[in-house]
PDB file of N, CA and C in Angstrom:
ATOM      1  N   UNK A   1     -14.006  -7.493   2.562  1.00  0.00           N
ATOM      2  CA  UNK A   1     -13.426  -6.952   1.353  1.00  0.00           C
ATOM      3  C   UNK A   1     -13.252  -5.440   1.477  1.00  0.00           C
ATOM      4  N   UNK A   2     -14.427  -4.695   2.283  1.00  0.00           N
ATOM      5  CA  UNK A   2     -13.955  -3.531   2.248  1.00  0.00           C
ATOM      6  C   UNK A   2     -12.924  -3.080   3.229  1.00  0.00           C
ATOM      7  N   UNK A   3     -12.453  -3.565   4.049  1.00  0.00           N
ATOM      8  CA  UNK A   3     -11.125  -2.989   4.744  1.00  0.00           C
ATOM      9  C   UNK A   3     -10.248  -3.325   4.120  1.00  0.00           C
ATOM     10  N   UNK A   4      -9.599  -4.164   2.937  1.00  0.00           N
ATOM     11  CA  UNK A   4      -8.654  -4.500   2.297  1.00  0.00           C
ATOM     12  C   UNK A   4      -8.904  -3.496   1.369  1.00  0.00           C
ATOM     13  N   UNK A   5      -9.955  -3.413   0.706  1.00  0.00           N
ATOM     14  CA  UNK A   5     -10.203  -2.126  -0.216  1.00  0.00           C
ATOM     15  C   UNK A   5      -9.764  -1.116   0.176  1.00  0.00           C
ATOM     16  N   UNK A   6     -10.377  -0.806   1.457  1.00  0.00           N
ATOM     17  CA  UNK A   6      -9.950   0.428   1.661  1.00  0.00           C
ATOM     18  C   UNK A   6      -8.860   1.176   2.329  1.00  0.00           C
ATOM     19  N   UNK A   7      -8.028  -0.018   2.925  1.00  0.00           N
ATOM     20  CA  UNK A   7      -6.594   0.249   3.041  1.00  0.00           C
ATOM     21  C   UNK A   7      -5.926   0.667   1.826  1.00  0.00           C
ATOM     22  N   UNK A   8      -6.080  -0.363   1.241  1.00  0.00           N
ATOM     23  CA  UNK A   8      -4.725  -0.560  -0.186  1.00  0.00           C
ATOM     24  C   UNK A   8      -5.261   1.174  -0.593  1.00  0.00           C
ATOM     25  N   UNK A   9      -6.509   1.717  -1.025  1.00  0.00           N
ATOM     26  CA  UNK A   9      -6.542   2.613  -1.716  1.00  0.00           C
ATOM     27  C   UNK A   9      -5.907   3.699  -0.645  1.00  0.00           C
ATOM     28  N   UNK A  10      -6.000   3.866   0.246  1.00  0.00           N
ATOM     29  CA  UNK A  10      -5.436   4.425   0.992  1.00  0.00           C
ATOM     30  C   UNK A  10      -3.750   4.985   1.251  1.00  0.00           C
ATOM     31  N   UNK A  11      -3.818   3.295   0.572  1.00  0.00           N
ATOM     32  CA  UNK A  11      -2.178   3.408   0.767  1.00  0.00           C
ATOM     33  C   UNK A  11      -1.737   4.068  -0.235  1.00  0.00           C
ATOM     34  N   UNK A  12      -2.523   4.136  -1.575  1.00  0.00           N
ATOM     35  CA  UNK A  12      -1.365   4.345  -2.917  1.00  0.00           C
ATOM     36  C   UNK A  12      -2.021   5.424  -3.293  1.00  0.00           C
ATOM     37  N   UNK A  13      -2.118   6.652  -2.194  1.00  0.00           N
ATOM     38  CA  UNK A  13      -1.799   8.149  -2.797  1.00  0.00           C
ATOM     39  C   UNK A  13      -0.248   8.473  -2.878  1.00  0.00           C
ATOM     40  N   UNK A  14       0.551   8.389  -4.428  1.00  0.00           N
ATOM     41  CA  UNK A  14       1.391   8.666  -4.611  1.00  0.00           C
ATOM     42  C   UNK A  14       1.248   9.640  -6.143  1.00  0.00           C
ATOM     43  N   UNK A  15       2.241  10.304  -6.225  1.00  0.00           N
ATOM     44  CA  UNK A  15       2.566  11.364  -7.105  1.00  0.00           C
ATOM     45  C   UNK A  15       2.884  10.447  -8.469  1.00  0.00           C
ATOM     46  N   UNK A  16       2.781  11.330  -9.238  1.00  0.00           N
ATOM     47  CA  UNK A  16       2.284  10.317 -10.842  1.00  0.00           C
ATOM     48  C   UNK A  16       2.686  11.532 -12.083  1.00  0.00           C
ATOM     49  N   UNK A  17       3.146  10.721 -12.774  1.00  0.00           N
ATOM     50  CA  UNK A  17       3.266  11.915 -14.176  1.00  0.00           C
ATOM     51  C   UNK A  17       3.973  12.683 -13.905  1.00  0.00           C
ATOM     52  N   UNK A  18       5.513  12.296 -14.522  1.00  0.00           N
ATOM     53  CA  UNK A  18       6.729  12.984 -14.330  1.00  0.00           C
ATOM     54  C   UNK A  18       6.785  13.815 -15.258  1.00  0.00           C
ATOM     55  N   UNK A  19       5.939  13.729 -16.788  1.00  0.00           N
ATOM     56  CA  UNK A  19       6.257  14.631 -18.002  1.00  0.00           C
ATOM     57  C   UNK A  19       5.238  15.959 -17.350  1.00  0.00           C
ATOM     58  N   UNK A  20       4.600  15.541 -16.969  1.00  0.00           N
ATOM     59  CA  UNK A  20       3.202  16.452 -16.516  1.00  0.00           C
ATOM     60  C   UNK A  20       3.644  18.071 -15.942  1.00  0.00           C
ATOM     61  N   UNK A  21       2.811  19.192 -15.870  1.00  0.00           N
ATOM     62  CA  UNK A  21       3.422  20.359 -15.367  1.00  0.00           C
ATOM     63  C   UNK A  21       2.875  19.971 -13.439  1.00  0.00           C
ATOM     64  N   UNK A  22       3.508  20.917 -13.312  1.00  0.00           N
ATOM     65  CA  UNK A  22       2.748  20.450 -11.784  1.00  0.00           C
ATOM     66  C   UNK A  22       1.864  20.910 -11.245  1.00  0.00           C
ATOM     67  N   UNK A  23       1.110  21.815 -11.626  1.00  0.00           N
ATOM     68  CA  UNK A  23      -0.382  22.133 -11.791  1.00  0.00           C
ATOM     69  C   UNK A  23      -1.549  20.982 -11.907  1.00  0.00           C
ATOM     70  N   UNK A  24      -0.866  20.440 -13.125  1.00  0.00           N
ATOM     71  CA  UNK A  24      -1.289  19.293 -13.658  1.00  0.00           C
ATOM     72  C   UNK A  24      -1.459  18.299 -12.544  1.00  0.00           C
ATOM     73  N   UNK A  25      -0.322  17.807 -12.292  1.00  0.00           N
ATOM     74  CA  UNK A  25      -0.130  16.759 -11.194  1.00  0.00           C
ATOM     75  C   UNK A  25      -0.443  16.978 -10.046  1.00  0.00           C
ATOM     76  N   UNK A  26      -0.561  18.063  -9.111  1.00  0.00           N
ATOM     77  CA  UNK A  26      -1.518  19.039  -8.256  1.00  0.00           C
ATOM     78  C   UNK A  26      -2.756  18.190  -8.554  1.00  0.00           C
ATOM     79  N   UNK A  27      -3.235  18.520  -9.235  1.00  0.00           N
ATOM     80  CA  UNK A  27      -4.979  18.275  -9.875  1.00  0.00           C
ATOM     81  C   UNK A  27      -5.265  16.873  -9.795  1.00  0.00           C
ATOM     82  N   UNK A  28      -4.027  16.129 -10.478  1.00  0.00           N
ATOM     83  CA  UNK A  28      -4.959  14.685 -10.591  1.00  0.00           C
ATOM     84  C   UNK A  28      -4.699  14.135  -8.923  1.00  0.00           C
ATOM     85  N   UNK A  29      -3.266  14.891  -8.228  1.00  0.00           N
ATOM     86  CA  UNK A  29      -3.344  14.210  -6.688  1.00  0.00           C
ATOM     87  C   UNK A  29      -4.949  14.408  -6.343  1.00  0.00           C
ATOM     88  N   UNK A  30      -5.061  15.859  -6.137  1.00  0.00           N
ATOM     89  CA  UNK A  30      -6.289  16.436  -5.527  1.00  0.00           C
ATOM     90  C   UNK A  30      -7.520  15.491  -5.623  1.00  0.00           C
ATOM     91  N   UNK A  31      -7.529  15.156  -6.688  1.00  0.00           N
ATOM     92  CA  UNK A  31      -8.930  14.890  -7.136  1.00  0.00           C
ATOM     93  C   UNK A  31      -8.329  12.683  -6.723  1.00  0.00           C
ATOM     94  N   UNK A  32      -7.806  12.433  -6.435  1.00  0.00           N
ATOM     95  CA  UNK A  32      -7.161  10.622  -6.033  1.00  0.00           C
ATOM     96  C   UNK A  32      -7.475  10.812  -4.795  1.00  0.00           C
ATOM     97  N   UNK A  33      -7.105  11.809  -4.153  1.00  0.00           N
ATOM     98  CA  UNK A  33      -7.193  12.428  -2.222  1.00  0.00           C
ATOM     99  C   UNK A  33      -9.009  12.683  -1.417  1.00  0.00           C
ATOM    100  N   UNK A  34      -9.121  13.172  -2.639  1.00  0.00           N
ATOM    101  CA  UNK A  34     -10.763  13.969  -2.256  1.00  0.00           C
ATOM    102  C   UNK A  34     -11.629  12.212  -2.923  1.00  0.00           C
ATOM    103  N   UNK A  35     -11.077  11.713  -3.796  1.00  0.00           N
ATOM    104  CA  UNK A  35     -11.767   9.679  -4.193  1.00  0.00           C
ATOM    105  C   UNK A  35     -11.592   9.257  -2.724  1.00  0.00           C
ATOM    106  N   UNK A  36     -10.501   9.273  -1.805  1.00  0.00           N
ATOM    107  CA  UNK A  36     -10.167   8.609  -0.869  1.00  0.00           C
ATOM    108  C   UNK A  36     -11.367   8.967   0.116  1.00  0.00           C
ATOM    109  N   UNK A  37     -11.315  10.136   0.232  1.00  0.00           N
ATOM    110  CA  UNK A  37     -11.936  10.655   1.404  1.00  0.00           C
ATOM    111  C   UNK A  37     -13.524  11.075   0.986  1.00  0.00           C
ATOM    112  N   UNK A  38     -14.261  10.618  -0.311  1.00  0.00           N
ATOM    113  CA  UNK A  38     -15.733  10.100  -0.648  1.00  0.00           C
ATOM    114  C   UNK A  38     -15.636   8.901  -0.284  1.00  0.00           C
ATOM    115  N   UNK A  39     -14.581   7.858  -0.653  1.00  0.00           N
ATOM    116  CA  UNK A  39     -14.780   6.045  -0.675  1.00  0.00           C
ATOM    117  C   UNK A  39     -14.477   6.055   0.828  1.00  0.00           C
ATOM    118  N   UNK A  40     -14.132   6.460   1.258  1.00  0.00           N
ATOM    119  CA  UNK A  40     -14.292   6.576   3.145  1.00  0.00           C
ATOM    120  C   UNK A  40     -15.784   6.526   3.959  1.00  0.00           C
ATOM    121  N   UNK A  41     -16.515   7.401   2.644  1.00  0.00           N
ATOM    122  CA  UNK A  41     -17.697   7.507   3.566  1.00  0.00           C
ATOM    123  C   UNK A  41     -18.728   6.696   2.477  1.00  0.00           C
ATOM    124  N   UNK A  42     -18.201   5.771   1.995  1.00  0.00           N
ATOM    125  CA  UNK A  42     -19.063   5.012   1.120  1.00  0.00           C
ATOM    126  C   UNK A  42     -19.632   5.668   0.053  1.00  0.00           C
ATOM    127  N   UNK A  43     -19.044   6.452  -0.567  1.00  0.00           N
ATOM    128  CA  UNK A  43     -19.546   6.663  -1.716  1.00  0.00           C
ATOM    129  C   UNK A  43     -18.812   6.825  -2.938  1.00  0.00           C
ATOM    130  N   UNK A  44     -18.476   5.399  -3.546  1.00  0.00           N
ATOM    131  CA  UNK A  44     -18.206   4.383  -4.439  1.00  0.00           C
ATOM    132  C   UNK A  44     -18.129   5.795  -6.063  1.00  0.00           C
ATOM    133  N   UNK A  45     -19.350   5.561  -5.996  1.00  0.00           N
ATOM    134  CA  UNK A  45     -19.632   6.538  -7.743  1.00  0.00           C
ATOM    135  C   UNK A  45     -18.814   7.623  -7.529  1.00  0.00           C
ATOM    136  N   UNK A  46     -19.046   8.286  -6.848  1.00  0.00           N
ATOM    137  CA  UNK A  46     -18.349   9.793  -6.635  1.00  0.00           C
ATOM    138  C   UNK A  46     -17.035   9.341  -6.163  1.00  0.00           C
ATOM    139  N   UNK A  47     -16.293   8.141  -5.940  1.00  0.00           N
ATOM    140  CA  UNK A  47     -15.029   8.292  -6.269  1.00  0.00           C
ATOM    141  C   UNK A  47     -14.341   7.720  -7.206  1.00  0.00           C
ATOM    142  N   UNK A  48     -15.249   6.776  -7.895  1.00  0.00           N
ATOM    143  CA  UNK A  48     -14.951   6.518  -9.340  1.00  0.00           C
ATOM    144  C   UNK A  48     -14.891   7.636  -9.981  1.00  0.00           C
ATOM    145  N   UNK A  49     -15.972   9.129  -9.991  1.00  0.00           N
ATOM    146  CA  UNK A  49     -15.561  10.072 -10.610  1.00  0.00           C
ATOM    147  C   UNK A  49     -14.261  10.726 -10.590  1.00  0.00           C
ATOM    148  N   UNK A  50     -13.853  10.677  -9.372  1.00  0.00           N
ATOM    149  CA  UNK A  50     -12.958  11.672  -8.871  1.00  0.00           C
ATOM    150  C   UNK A  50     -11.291  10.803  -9.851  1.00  0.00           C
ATOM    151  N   UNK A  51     -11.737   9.260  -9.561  1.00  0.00           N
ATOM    152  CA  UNK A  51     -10.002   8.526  -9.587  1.00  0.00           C
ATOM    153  C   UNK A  51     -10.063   8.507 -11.189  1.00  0.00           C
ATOM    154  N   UNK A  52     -11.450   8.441 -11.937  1.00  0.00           N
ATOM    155  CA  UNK A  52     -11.366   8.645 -13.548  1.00  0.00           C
ATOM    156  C   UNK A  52     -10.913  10.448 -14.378  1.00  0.00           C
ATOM    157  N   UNK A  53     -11.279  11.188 -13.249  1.00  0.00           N
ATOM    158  CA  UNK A  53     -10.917  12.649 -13.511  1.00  0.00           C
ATOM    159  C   UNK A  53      -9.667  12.572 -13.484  1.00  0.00           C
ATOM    160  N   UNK A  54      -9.161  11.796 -12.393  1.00  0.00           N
ATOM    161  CA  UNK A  54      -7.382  11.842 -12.102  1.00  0.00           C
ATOM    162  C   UNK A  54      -6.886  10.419 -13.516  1.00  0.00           C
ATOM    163  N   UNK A  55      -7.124   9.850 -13.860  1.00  0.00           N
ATOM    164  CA  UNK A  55      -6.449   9.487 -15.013  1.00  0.00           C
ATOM    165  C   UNK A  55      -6.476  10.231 -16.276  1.00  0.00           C
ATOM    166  N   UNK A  56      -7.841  11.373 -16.169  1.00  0.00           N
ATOM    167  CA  UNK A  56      -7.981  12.214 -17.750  1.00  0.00           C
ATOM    168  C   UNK A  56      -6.695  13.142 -17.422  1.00  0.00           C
ATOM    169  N   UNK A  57      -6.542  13.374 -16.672  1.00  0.00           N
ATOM    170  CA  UNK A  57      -5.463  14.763 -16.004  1.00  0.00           C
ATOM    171  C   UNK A  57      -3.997  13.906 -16.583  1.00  0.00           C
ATOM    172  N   UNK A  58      -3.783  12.691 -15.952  1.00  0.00           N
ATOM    173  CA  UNK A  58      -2.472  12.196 -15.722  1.00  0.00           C
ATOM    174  C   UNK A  58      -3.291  10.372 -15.960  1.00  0.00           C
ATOM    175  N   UNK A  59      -2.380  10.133 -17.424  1.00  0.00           N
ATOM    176  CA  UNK A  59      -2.867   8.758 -17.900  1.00  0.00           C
ATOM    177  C   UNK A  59      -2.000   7.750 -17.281  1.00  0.00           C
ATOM    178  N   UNK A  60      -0.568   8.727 -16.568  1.00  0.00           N
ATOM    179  CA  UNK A  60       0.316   7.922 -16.373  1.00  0.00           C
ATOM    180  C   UNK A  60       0.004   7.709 -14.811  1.00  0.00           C
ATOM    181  N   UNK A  61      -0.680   7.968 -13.906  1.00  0.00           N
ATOM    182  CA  UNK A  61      -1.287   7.640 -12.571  1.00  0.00           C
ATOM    183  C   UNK A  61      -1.441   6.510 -12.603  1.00  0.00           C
ATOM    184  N   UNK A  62      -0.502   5.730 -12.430  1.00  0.00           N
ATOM    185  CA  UNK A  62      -0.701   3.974 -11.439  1.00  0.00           C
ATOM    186  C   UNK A  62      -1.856   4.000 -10.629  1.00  0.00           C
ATOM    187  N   UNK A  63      -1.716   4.820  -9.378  1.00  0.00           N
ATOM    188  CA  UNK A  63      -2.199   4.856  -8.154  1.00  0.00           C
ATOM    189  C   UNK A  63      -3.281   4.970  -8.466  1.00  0.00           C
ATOM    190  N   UNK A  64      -3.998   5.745  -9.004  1.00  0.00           N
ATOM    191  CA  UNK A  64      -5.647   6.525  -9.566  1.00  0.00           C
ATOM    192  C   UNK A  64      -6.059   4.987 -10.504  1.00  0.00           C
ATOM    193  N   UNK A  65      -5.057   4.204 -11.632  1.00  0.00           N
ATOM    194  CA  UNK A  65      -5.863   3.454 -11.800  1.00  0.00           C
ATOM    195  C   UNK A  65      -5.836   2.886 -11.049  1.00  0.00           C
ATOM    196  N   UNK A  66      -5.247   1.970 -10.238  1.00  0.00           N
ATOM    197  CA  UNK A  66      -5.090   1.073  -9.285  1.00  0.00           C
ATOM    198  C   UNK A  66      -6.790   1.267  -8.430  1.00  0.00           C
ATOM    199  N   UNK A  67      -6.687   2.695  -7.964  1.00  0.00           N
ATOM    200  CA  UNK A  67      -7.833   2.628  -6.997  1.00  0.00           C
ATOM    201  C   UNK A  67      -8.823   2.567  -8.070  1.00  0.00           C
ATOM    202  N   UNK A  68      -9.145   2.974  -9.171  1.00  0.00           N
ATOM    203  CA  UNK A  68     -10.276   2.682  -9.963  1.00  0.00           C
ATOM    204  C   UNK A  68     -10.379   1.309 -10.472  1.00  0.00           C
ATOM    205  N   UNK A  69      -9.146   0.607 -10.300  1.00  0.00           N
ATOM    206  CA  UNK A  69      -9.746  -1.339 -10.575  1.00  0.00           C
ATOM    207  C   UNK A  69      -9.983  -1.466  -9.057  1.00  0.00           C
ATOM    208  N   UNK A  70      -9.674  -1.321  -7.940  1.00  0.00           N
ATOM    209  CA  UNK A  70     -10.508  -1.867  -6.627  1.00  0.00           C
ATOM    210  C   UNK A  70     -12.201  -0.959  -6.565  1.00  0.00           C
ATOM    211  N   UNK A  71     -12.308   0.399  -6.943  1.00  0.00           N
ATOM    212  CA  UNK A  71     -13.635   0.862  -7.371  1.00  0.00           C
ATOM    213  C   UNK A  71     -14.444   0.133  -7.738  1.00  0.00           C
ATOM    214  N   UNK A  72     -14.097  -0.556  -9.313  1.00  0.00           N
ATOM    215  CA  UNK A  72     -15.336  -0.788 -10.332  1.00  0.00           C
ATOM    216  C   UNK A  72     -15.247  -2.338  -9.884  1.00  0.00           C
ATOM    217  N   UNK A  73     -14.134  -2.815  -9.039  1.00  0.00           N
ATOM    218  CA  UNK A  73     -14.483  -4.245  -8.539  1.00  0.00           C
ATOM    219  C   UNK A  73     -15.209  -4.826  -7.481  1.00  0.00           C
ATOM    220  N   UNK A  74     -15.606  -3.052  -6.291  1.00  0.00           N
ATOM    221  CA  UNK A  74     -16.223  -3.124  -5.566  1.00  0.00           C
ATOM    222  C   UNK A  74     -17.811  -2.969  -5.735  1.00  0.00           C
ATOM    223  N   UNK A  75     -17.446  -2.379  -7.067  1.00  0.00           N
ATOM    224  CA  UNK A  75     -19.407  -2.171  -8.119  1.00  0.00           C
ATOM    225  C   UNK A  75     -20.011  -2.815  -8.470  1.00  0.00           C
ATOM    226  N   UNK A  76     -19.147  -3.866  -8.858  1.00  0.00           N
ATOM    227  CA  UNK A  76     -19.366  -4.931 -10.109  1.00  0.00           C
ATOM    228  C   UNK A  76     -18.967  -4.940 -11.159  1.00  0.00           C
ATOM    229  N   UNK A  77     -18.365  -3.591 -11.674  1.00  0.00           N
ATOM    230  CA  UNK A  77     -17.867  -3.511 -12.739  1.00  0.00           C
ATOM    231  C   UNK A  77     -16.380  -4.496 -13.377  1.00  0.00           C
ATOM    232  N   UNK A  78     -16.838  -5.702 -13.306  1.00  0.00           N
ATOM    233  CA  UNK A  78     -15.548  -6.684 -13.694  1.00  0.00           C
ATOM    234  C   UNK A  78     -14.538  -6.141 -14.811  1.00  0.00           C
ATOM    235  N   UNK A  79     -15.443  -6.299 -15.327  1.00  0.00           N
ATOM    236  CA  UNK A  79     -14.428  -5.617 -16.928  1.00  0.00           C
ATOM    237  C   UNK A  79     -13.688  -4.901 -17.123  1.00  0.00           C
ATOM    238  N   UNK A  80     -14.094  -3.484 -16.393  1.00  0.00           N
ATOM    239  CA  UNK A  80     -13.699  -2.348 -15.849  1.00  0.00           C
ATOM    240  C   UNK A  80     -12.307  -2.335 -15.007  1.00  0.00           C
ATOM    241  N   UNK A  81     -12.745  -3.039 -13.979  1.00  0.00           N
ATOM    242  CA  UNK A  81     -11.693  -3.241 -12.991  1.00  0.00           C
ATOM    243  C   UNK A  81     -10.370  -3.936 -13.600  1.00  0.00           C
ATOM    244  N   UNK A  82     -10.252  -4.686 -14.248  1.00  0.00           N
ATOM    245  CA  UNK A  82      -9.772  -5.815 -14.897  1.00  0.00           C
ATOM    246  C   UNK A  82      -8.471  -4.487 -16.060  1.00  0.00           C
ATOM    247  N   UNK A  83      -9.265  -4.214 -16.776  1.00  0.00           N
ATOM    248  CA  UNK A  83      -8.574  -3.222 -17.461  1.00  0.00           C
ATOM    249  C   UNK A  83      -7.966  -1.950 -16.354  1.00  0.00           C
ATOM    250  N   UNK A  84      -8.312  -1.736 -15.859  1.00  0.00           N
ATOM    251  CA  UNK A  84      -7.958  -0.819 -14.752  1.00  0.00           C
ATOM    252  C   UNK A  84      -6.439  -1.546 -14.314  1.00  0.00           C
ATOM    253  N   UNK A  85      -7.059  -2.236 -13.445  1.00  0.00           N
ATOM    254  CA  UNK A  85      -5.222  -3.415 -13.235  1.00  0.00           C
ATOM    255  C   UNK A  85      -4.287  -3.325 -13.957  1.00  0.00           C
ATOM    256  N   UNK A  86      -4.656  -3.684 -14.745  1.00  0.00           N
ATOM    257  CA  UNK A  86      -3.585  -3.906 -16.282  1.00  0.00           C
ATOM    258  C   UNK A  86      -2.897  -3.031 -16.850  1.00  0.00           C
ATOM    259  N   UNK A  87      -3.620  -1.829 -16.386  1.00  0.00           N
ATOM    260  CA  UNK A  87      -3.419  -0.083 -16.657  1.00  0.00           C
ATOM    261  C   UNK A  87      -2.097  -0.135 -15.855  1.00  0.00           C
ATOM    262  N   UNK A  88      -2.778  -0.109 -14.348  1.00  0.00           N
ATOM    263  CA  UNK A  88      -1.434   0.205 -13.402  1.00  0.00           C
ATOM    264  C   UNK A  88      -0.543  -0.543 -13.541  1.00  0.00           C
ATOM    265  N   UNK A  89      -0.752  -1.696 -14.066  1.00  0.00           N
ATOM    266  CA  UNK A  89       0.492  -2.384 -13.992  1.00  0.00           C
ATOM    267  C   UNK A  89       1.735  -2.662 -14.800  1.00  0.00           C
ATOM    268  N   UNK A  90       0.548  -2.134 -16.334  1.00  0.00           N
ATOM    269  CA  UNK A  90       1.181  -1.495 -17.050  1.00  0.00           C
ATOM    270  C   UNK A  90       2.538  -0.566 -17.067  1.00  0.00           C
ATOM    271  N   UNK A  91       2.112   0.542 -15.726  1.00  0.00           N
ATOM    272  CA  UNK A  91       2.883   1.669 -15.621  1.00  0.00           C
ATOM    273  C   UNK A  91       3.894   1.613 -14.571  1.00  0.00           C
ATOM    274  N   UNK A  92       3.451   0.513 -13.721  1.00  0.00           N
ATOM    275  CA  UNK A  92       4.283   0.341 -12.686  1.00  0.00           C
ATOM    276  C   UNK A  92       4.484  -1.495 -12.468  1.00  0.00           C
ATOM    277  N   UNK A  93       5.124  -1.860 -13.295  1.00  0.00           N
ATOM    278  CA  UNK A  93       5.061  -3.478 -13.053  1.00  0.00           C
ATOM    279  C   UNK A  93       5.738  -4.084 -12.197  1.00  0.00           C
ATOM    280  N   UNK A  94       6.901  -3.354 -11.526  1.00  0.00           N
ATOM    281  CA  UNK A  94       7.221  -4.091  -9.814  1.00  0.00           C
ATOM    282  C   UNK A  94       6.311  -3.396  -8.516  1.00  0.00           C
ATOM    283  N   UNK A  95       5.443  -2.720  -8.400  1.00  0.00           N
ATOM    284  CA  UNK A  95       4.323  -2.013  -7.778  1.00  0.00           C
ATOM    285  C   UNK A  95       3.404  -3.519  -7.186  1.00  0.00           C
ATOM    286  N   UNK A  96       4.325  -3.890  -5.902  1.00  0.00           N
ATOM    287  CA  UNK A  96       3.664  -5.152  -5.271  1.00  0.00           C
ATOM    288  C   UNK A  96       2.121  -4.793  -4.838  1.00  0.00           C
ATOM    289  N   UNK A  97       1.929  -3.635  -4.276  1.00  0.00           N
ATOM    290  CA  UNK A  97       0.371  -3.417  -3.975  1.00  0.00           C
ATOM    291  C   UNK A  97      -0.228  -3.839  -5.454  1.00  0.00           C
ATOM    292  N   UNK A  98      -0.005  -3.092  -6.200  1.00  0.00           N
ATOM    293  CA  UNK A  98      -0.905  -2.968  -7.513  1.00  0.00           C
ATOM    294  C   UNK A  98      -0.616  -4.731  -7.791  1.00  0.00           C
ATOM    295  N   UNK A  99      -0.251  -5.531  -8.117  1.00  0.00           N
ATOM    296  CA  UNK A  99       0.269  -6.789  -7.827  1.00  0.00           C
ATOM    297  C   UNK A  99      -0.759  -7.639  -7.449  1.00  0.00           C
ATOM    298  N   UNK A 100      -0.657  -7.543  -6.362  1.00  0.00           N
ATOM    299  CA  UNK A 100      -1.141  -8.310  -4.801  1.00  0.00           C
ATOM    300  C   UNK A 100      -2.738  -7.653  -5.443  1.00  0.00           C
ATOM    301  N   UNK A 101      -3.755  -6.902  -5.468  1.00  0.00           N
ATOM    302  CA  UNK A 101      -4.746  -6.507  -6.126  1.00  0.00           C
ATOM    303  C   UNK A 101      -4.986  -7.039  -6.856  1.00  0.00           C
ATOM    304  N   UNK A 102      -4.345  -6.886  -8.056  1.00  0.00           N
ATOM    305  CA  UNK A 102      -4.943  -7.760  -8.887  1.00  0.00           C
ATOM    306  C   UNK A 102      -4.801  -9.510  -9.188  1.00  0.00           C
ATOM    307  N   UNK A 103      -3.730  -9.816  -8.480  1.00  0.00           N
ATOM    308  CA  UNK A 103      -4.038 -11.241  -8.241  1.00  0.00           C
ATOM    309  C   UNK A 103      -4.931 -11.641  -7.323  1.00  0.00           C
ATOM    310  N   UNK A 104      -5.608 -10.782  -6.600  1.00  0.00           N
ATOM    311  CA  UNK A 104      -6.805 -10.851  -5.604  1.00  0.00           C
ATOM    312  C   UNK A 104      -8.036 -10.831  -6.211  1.00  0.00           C
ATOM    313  N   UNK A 105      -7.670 -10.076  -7.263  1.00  0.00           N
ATOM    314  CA  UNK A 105      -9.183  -9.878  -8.367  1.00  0.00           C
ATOM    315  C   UNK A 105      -9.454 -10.644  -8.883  1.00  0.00           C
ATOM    316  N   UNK A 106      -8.026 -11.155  -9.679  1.00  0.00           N
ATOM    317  CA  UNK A 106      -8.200 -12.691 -10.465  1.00  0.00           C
ATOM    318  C   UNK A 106      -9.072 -13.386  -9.963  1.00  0.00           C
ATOM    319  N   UNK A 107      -8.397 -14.145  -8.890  1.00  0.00           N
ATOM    320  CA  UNK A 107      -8.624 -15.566  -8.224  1.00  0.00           C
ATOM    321  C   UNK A 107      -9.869 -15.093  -7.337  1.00  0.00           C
ATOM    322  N   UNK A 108     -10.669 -14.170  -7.232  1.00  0.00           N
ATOM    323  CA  UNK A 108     -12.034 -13.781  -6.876  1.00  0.00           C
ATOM    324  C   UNK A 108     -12.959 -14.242  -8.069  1.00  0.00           C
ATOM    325  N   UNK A 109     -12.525 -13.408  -9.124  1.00  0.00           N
ATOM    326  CA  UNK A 109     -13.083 -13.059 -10.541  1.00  0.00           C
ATOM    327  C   UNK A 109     -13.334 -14.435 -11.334  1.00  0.00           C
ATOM    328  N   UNK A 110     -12.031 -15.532 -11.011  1.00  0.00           N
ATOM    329  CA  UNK A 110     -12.059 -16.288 -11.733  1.00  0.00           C
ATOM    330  C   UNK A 110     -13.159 -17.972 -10.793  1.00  0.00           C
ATOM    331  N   UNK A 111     -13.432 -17.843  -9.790  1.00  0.00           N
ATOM    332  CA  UNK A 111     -13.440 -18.310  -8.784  1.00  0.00           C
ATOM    333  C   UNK A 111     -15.221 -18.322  -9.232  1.00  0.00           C
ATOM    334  N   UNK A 112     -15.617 -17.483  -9.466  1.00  0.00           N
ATOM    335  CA  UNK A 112     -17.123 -16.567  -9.458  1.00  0.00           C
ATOM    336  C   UNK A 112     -17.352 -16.986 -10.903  1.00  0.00           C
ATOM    337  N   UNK A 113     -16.543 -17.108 -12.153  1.00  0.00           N
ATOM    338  CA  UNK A 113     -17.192 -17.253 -12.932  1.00  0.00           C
ATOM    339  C   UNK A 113     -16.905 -18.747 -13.531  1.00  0.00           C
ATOM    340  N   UNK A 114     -15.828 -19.956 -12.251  1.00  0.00           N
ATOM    341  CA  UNK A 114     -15.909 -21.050 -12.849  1.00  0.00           C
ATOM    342  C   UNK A 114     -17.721 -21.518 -12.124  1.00  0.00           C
ATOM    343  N   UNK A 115     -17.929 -21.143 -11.584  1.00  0.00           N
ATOM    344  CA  UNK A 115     -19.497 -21.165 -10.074  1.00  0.00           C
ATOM    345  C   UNK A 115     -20.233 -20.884 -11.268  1.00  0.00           C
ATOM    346  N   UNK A 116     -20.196 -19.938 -11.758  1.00  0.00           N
ATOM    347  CA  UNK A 116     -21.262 -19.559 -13.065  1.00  0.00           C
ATOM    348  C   UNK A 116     -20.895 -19.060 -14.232  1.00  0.00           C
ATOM    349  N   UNK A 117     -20.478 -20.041 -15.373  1.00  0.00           N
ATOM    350  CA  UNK A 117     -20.153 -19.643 -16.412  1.00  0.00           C
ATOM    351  C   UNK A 117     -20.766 -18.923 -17.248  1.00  0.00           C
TER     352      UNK A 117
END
């Protein structure tokens, strides 16, 4: 799970928040880039901080949620993750990565809790 994790997040450093100044959008990249390169070296929390800093900056960041539903799904945080998805997909609904994720989450998610209701 974690090389699929950590590709996909890998993959979707993209630019976000077209209304945004670009200072702005500067900031929330920065802080999605510097998530990548903590969740590289395994450390999960500190890039949940970083990809939740980058949605306070820019709500409209697909990518930042995207990597924060593979984050809180790699935590445990179901719920979390779940809404996270829904976020990005929200914002980007032909976004096959973001897609392909969360139908991965599903059929994990759903898989796990027909096993234990």
């Amino acid at each position: 799970m974690f090389i699929r994790t950590f590709a996909v997040v890998c993959a979707l450093v993209a630019a976000g928040g077209a209304g945004l100044a670009a200072d702005e959008r500067s900031d929330a990249r920065a802080q999605v880039e510097f998530g990548i390169e903590v969740c590289r070296s395994g450390l999960w929390q500190e890039a949940i901080y970083r990809w939740e800093r980058a949605v306070e900056i820019d709500r409209s960041y697909a990518a930042a949620w995207n990597n924060l539903g593979i984050a809180y799904e790699h935590e445990g945080m179901f719920d979390k993750a779940r809404d996270a998805y829904e976020r990005a997909l929200d914002l980007e609904p032909n976004n096959m990565m973001i897609q392909q994720n969360y139908d991965l989450f599903r059929e994990i998610n759903d898989r796990i809790n027909e096993l234990d209701p």
